[in-house]
C-alpha atoms as a PDB file:
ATOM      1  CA  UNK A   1     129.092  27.834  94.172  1.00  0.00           C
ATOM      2  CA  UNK A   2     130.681  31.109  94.268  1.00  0.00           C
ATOM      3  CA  UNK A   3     131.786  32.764  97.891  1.00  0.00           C
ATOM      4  CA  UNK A   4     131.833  36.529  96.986  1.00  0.00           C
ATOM      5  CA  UNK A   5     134.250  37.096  99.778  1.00  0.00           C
ATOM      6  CA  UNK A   6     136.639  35.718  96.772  1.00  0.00           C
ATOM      7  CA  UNK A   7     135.733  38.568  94.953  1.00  0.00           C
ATOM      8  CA  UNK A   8     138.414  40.712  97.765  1.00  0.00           C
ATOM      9  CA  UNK A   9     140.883  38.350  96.678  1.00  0.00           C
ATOM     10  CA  UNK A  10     140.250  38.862  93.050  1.00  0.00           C
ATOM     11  CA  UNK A  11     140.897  42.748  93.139  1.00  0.00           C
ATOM     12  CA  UNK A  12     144.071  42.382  95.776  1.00  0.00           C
ATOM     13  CA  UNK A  13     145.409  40.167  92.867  1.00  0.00           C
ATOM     14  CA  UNK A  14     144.138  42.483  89.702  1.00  0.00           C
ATOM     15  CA  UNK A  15     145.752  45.038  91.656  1.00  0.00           C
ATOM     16  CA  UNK A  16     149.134  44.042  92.932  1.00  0.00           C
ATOM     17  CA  UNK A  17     149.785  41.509  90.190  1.00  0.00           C
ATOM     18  CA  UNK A  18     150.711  38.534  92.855  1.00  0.00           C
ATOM     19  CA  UNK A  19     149.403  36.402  95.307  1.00  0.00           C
ATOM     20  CA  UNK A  20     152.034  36.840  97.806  1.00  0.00           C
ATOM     21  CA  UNK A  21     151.297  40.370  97.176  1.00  0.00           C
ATOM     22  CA  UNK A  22     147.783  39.645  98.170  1.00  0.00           C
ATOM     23  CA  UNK A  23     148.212  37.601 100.614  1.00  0.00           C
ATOM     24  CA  UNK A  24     149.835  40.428 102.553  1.00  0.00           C
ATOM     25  CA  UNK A  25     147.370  43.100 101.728  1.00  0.00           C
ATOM     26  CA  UNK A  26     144.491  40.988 103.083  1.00  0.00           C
ATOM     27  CA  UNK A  27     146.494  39.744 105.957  1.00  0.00           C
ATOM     28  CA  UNK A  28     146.427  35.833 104.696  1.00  0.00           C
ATOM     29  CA  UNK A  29     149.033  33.808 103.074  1.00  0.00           C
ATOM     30  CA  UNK A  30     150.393  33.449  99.633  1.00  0.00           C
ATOM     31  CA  UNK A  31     148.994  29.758  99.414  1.00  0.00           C
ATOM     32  CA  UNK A  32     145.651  30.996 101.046  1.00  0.00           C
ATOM     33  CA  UNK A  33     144.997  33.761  98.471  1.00  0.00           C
ATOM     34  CA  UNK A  34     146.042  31.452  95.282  1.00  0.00           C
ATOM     35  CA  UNK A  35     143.532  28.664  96.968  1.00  0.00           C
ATOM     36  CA  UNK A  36     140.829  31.076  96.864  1.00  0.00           C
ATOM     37  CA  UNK A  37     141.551  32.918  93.182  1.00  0.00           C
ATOM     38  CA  UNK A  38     141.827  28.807  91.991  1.00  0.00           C
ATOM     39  CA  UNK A  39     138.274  28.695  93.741  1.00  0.00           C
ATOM     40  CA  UNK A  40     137.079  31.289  92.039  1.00  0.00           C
ATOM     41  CA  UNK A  41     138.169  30.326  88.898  1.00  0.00           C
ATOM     42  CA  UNK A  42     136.500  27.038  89.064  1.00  0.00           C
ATOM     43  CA  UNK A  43     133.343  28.408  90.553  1.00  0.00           C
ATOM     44  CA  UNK A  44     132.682  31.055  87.588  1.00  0.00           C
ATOM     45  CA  UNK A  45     133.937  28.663  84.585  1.00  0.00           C
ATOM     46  CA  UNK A  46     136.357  31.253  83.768  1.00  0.00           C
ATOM     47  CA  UNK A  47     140.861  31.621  83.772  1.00  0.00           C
ATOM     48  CA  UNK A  48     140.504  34.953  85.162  1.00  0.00           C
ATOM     49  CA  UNK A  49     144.101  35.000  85.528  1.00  0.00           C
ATOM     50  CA  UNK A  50     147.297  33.945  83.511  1.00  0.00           C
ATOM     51  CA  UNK A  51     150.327  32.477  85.994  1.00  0.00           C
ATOM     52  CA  UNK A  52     153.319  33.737  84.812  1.00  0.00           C
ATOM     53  CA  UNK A  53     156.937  33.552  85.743  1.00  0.00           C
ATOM     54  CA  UNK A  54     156.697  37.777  86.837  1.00  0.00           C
ATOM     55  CA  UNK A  55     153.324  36.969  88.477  1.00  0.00           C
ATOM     56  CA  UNK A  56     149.437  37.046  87.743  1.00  0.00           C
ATOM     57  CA  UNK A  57     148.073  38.881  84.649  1.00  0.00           C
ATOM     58  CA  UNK A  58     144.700  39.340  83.767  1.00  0.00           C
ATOM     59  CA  UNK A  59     142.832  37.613  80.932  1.00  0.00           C
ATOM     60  CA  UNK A  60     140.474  39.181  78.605  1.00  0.00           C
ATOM     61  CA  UNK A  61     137.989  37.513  80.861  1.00  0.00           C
ATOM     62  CA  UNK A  62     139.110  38.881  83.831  1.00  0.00           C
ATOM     63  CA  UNK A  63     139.724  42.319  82.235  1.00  0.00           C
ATOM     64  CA  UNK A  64     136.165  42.302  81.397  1.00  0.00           C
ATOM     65  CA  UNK A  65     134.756  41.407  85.323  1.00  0.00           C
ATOM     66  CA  UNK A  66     137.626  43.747  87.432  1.00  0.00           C
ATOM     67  CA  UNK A  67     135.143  47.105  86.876  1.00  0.00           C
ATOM     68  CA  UNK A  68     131.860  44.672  87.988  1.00  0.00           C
ATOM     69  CA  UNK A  69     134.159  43.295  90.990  1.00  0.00           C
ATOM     70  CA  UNK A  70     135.003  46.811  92.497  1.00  0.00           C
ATOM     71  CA  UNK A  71     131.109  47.771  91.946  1.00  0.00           C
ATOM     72  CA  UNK A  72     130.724  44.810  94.230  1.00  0.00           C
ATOM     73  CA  UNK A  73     133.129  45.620  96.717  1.00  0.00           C
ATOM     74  CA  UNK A  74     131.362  49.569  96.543  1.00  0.00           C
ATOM     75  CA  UNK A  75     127.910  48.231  97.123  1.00  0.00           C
ATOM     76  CA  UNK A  76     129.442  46.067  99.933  1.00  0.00           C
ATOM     77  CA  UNK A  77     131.221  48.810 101.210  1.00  0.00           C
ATOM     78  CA  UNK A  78     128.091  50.592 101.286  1.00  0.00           C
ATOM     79  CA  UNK A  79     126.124  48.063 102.895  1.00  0.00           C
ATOM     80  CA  UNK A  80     128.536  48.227 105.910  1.00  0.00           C
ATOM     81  CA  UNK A  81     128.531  51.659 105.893  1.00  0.00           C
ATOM     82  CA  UNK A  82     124.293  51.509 105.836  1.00  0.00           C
ATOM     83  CA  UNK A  83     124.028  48.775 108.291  1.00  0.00           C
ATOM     84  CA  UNK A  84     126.707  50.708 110.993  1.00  0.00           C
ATOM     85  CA  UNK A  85     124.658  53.738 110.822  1.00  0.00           C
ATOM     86  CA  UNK A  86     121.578  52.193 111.285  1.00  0.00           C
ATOM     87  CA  UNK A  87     123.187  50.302 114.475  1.00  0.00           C
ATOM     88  CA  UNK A  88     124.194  54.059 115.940  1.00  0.00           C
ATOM     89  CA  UNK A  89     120.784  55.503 114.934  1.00  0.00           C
ATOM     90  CA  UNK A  90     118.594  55.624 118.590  1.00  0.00           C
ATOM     91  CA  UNK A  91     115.741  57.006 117.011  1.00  0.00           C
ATOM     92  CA  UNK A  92     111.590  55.709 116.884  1.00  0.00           C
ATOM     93  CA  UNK A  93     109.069  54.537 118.135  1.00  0.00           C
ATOM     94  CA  UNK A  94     109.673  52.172 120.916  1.00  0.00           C
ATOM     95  CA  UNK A  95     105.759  50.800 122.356  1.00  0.00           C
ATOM     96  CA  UNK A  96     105.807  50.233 126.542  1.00  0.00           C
ATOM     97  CA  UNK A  97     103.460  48.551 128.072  1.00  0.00           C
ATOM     98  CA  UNK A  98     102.772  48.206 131.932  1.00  0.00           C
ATOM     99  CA  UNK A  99      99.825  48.167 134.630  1.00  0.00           C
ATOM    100  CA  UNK A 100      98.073  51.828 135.196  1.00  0.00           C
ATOM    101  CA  UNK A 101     100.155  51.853 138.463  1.00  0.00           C
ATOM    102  CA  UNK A 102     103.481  51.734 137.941  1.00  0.00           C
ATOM    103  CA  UNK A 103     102.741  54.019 134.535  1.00  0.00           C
ATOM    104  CA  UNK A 104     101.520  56.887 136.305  1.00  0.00           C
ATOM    105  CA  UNK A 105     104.163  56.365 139.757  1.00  0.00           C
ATOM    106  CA  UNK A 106     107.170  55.157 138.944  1.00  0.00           C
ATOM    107  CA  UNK A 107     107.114  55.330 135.060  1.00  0.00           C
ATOM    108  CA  UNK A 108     106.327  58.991 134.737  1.00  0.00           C
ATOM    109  CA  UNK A 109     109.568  60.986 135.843  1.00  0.00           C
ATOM    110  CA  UNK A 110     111.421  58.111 134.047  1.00  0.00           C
ATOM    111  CA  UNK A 111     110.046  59.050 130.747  1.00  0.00           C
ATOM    112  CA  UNK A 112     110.548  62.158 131.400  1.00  0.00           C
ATOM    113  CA  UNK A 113     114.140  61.730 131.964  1.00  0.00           C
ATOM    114  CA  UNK A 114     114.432  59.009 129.345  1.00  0.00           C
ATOM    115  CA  UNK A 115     112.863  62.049 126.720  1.00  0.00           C
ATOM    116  CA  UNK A 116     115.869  64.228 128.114  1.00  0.00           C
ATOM    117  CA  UNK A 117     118.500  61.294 127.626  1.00  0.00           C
ATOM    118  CA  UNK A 118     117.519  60.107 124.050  1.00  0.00           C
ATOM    119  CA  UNK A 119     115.391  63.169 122.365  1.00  0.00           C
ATOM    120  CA  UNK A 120     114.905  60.872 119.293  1.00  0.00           C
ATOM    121  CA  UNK A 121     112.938  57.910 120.994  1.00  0.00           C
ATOM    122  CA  UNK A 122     108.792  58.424 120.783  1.00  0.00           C
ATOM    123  CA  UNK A 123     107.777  56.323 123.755  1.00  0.00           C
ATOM    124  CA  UNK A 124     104.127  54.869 123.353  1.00  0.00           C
ATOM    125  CA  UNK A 125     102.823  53.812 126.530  1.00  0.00           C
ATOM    126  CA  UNK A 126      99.970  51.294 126.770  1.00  0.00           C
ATOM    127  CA  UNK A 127      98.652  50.867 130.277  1.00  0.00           C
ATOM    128  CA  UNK A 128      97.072  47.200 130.693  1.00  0.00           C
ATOM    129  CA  UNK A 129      96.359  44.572 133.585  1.00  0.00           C
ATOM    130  CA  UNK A 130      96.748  41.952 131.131  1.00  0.00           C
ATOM    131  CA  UNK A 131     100.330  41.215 129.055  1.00  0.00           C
ATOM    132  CA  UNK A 132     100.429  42.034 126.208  1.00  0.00           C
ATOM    133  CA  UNK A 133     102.203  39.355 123.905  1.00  0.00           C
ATOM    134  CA  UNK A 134     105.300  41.045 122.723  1.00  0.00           C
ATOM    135  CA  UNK A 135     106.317  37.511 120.428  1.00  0.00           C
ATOM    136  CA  UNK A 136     103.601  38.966 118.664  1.00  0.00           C
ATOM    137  CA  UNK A 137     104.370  42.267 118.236  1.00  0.00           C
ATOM    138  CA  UNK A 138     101.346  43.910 120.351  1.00  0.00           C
ATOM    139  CA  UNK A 139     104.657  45.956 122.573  1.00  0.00           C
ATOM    140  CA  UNK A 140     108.567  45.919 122.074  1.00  0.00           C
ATOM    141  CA  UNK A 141     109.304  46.410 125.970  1.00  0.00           C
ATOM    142  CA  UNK A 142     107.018  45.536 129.314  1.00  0.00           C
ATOM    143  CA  UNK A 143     107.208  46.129 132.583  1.00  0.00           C
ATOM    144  CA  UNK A 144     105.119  43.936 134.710  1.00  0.00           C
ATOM    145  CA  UNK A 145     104.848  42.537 138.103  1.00  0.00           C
ATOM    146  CA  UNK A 146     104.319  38.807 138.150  1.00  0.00           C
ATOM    147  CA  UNK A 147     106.179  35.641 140.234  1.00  0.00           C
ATOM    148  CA  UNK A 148     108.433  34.915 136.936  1.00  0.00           C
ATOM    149  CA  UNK A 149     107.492  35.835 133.563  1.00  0.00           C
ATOM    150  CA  UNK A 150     106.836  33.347 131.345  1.00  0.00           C
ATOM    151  CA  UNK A 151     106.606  33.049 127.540  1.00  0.00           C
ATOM    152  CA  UNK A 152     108.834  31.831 124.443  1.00  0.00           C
ATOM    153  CA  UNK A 153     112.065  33.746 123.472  1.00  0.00           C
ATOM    154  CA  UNK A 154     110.973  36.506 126.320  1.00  0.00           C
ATOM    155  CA  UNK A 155     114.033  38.247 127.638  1.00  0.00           C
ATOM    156  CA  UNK A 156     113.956  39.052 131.533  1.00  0.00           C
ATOM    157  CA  UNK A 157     115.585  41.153 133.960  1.00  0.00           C
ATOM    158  CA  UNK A 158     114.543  41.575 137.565  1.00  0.00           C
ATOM    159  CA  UNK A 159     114.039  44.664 139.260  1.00  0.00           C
ATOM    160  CA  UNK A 160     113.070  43.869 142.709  1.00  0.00           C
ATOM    161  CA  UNK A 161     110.700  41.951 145.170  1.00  0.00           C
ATOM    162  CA  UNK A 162     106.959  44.209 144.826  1.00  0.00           C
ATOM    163  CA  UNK A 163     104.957  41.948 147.236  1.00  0.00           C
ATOM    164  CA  UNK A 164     101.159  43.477 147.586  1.00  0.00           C
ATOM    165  CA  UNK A 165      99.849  44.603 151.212  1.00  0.00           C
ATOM    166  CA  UNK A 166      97.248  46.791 152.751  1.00  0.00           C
ATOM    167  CA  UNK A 167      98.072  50.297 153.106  1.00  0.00           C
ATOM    168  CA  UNK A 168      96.884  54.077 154.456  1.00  0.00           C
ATOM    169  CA  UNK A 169      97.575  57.111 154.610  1.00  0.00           C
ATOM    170  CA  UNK A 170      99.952  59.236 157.144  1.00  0.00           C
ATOM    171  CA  UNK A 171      97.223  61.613 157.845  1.00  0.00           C
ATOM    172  CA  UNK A 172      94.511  58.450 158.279  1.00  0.00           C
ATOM    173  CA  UNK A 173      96.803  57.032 160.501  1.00  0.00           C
ATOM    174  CA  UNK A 174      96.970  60.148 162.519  1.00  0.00           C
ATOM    175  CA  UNK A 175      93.263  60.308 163.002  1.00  0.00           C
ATOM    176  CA  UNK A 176      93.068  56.524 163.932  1.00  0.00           C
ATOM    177  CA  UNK A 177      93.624  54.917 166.613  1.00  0.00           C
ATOM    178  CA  UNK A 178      95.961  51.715 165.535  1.00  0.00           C
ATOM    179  CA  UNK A 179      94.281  48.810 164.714  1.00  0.00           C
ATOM    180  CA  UNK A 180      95.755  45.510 166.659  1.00  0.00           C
ATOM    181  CA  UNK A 181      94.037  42.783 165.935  1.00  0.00           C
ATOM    182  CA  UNK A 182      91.963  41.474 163.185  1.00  0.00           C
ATOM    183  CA  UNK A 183      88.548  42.670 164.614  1.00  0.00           C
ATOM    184  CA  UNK A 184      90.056  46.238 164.851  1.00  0.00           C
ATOM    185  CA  UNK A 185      90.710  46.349 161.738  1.00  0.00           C
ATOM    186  CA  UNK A 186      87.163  45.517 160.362  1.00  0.00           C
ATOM    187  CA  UNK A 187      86.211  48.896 161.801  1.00  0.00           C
ATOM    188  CA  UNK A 188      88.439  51.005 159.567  1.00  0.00           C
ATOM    189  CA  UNK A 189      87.118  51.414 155.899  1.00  0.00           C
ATOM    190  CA  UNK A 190      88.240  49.442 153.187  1.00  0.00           C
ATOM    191  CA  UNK A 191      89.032  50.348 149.402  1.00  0.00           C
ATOM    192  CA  UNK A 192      87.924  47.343 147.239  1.00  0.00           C
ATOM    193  CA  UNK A 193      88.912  46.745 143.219  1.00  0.00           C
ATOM    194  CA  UNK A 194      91.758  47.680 141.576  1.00  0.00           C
ATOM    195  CA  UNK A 195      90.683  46.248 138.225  1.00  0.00           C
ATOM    196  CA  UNK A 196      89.228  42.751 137.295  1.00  0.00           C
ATOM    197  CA  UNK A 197      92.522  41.299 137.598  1.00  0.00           C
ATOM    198  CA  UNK A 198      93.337  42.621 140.884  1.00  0.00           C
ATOM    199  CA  UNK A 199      89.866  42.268 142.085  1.00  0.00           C
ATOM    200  CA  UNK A 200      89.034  38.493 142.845  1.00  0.00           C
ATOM    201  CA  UNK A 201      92.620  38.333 144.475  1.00  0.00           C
ATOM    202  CA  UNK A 202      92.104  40.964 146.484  1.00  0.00           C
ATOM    203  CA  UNK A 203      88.435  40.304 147.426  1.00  0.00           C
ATOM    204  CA  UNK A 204      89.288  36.801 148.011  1.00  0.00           C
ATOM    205  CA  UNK A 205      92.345  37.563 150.465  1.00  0.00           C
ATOM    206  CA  UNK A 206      89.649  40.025 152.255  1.00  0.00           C
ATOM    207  CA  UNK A 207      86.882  37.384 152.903  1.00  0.00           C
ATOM    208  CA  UNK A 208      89.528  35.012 154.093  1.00  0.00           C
ATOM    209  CA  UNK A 209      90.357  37.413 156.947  1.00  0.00           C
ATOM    210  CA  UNK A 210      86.622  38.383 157.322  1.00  0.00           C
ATOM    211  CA  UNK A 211      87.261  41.679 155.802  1.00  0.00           C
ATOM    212  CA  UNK A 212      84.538  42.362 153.194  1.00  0.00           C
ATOM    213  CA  UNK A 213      81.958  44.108 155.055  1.00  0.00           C
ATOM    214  CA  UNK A 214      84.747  46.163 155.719  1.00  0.00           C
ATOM    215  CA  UNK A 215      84.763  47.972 151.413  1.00  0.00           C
ATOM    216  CA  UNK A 216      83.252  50.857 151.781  1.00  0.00           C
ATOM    217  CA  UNK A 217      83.828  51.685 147.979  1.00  0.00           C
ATOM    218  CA  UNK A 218      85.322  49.955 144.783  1.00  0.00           C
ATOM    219  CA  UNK A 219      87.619  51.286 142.556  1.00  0.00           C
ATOM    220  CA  UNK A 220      87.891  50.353 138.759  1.00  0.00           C
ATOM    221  CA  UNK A 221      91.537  50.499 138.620  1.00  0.00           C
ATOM    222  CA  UNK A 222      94.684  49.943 140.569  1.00  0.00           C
ATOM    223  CA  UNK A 223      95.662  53.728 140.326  1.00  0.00           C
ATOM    224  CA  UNK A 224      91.948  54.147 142.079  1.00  0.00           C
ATOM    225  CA  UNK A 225      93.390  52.674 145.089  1.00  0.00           C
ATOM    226  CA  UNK A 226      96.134  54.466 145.284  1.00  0.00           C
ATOM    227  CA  UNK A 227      94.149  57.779 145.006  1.00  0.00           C
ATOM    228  CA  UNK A 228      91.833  56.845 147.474  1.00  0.00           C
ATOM    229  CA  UNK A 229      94.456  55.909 149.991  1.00  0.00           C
ATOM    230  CA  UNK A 230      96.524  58.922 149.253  1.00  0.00           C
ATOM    231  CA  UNK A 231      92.686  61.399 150.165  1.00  0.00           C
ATOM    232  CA  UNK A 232      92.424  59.159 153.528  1.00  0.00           C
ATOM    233  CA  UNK A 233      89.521  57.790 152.447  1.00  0.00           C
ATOM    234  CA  UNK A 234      90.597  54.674 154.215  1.00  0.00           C
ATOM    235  CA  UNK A 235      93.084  51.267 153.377  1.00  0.00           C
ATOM    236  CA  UNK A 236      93.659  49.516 150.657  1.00  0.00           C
ATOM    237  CA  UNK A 237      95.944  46.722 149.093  1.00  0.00           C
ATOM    238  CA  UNK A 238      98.720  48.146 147.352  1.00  0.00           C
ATOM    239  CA  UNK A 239     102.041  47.010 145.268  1.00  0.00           C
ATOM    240  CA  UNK A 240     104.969  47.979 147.999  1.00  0.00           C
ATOM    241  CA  UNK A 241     107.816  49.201 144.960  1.00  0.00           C
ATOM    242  CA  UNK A 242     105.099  52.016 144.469  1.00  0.00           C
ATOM    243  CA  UNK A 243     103.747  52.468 147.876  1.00  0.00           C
ATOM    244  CA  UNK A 244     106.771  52.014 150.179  1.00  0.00           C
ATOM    245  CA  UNK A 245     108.381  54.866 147.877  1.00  0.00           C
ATOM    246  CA  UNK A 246     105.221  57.252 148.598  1.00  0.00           C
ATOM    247  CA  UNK A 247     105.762  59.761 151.213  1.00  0.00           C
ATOM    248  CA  UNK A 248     102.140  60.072 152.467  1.00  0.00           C
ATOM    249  CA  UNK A 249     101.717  56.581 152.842  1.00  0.00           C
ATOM    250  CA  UNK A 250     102.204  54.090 155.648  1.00  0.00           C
ATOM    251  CA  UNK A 251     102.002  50.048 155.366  1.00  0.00           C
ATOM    252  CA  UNK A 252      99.200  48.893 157.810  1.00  0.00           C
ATOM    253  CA  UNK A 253      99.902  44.865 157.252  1.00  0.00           C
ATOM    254  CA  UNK A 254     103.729  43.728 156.693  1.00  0.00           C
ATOM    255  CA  UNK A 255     103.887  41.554 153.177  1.00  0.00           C
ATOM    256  CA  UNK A 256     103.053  38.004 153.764  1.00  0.00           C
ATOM    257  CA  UNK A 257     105.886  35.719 153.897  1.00  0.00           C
ATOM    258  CA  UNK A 258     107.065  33.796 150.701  1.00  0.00           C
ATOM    259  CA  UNK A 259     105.531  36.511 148.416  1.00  0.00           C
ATOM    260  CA  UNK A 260     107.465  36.083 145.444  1.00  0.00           C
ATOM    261  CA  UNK A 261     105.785  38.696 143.422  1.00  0.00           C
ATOM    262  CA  UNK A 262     108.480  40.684 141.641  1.00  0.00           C
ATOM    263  CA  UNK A 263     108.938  43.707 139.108  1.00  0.00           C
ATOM    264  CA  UNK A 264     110.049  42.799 135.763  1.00  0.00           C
ATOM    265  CA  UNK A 265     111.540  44.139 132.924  1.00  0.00           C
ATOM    266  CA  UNK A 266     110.822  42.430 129.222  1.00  0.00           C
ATOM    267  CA  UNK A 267     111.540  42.378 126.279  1.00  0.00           C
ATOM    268  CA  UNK A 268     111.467  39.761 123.289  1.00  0.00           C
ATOM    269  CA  UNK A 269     114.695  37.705 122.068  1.00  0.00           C
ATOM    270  CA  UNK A 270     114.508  39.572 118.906  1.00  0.00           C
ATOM    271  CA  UNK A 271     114.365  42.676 119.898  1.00  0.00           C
ATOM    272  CA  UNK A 272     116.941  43.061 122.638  1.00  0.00           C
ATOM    273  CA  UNK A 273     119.347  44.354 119.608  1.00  0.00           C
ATOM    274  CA  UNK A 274     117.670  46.871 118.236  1.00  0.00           C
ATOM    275  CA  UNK A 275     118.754  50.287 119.020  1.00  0.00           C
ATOM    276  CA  UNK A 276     115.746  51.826 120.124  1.00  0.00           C
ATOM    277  CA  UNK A 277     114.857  48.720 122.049  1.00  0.00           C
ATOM    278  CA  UNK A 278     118.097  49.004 123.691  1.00  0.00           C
ATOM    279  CA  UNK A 279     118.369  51.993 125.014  1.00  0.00           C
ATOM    280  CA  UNK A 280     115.031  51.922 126.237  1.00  0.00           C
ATOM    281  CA  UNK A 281     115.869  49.009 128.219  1.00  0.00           C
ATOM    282  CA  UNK A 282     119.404  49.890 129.688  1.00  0.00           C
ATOM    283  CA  UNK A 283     117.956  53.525 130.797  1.00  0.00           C
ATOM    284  CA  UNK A 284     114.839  52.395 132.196  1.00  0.00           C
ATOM    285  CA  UNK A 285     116.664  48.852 133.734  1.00  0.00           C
ATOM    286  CA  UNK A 286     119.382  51.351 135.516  1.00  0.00           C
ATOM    287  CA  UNK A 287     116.870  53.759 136.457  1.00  0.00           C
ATOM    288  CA  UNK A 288     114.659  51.614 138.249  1.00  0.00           C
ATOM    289  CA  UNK A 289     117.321  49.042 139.729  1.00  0.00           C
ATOM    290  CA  UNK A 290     118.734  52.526 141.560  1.00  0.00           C
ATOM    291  CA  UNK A 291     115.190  52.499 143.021  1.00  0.00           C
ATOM    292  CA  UNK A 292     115.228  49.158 143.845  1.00  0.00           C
ATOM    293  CA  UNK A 293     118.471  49.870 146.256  1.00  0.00           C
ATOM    294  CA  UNK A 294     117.244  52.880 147.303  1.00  0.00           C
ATOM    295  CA  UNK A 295     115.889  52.518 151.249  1.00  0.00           C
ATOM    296  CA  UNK A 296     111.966  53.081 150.986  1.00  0.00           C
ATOM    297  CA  UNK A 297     110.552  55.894 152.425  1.00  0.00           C
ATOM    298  CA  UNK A 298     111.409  56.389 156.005  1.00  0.00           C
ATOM    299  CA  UNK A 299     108.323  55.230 157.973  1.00  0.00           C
ATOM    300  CA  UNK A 300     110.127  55.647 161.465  1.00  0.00           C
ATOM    301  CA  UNK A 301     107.864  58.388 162.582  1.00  0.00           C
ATOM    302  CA  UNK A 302     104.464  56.463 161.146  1.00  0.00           C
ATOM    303  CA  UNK A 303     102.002  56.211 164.388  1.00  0.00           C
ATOM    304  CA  UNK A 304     101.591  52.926 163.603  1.00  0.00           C
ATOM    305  CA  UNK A 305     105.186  52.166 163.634  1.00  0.00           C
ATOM    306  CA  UNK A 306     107.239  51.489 166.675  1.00  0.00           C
ATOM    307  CA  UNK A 307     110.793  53.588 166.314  1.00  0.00           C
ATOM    308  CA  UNK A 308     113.266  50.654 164.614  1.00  0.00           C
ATOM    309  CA  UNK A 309     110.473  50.597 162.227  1.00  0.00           C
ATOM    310  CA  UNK A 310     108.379  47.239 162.637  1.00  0.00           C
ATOM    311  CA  UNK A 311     105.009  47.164 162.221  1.00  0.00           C
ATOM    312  CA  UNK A 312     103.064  47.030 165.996  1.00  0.00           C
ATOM    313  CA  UNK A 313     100.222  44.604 164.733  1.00  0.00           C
ATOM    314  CA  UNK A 314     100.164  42.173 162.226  1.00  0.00           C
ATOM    315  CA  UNK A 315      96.507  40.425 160.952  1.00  0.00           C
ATOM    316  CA  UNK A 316      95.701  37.250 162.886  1.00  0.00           C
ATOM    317  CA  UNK A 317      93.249  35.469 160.337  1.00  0.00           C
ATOM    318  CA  UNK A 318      89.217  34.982 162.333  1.00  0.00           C
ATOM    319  CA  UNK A 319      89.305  31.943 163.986  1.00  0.00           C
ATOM    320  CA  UNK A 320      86.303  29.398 161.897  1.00  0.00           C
END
């Protein structure tokens, strides 16, 4: 079966007249190179070569394949050439998919900056509760908040810990006197929904604490919440990477303990090479790990703080 990598070692010889020649032009020895013209020989069916005393010497058949070699060696030269600018080319379409949250918080200035950083890159960003399945194509990079993401050939890195807990505004809490036990808090109005993922979580976590004739309104969406909280319209559950970072807004409940909810970036095994893909990832992974260090918001001065920052109250859950 012919190896066309023999084909190099075909022209060194054609050109040079020797193996040892060869052998030192292609960094290999003189036994190396004859092995492989011998292979090549045998291979095609064909004495490309005469072995004489002053070295090797074409045949007629060999005369008549040199030209076709070097057009193979071109093509291949070309191919490389192709497939290296193709590696350096950050350019397309790259489809990002996360939660309406985090794609109109966190997501927004860093596709801005990303735009700034790599000009040639067309983000398209799909906002969804559910994940997409990027084995199949449906998005080439995700950014989702789950325990531990789980799917076939998925590539993972982890951002930071983004447990979910109930939240208000600064100016709410202002207006309020603080809420310290559970029955306190069934006084203060309560945003319900978030979507029909977040929804039976949320609702369910709120009737186990005796908290549901507490909604005073629903929102369809997760970024309803958020809105909501941020007019003062009352408290609401809300993912702490986004909220903790939010100036106006102060965390009524600490997390719950063993929360292992985290924020995520994906991609598929496949994809993790592509150029696009790539820089996507490594811009948006940097950008958002800095966040991750980054202290949250200082909430020192929060009335519902005390001054080293730990929440006064925490929810005691109504005794059955």
């Amino acid at each position: 079966m012919l190896d066309w990598n023999d084909l190099r070692y075909f022209l060194a010889v054609a050109e040079t007249g020797s193996t040892l020649a060869a052998g030192k032009k292609l960094k290999v020895s003189q036994t190396t190179a004859a092995r492989r013209i011998a292979a090549l020989e045998e291979a095609l069916g064909l004495t490309l070569f005469e072995r004489r005393q002053a070295g090797y010497a074409l045949t007629p058949a060999g005369e008549a394949l040199v030209e076709r070699a070097r057009a193979v060696e071109a093509s291949a030269a070309h191919f490389t050439d192709a497939a290296a600018a193709a590696a350096r080319d950050i350019s397309g379409t790259v489809r990002l998919t996360t939660s309406d949250i985090y794609a109109v918080t966190l997501m927004a200035p860093l596709l801005r900056d990303l735009h700034d950083a790599h000009p040639a890159i067309r983000i398209e960003l799909v906002t969804s509760d559910y994940p997409l399945d990027l084995a199949a194509g449906e998005a080439e990079v995700a950014l989702r908040a789950s325990v531990m993401p789980q799917g076939g050939g998925l590539v993972v890195r982890r951002i930071g810990p983004d447990p979910w807990t109930l939240y208000c505004s600064r100016d709410y809490a202002a207006r309020h006197v603080r809420p310290k036990t559970a029955e306190d808090l069934r006084s203060h109005p309560i945003i319900g929904g978030g979507g029909e993922k977040i929804w039976p979580v949320y609702r369910a976590w709120l009737e186990r604490h005796g908290l549901e004739g507490a909604v005073v309104m629903e929102h369809g969406s997760a970024t309803g919440l958020l809105a909501a909280v941020r007019a003062g319209a009352g408290m609401a559950v809300l993912p702490s990477f986004v909220a903790d970072r939010e100036p106006e807004l102060v965390q009524v409940l600490p997390p719950m303990k063993h929360d292992d909810l985290a924020l995520w970036l994906i991609t598929h095994e496949r994809l993790r090479r592509t150029p696009r893909v790539r820089a996507v990832l490594d811009f948006l992974g940097d950008r958002l790990a800095q966040l991750a260090k980054a202290a949250p918001v200082d909430g020192s001065q929060s009335p519902w703080l005390e001054p080293d920052g730990r929440p006064r109250m925490s929810l005691v859950a109504p005794q059955s």
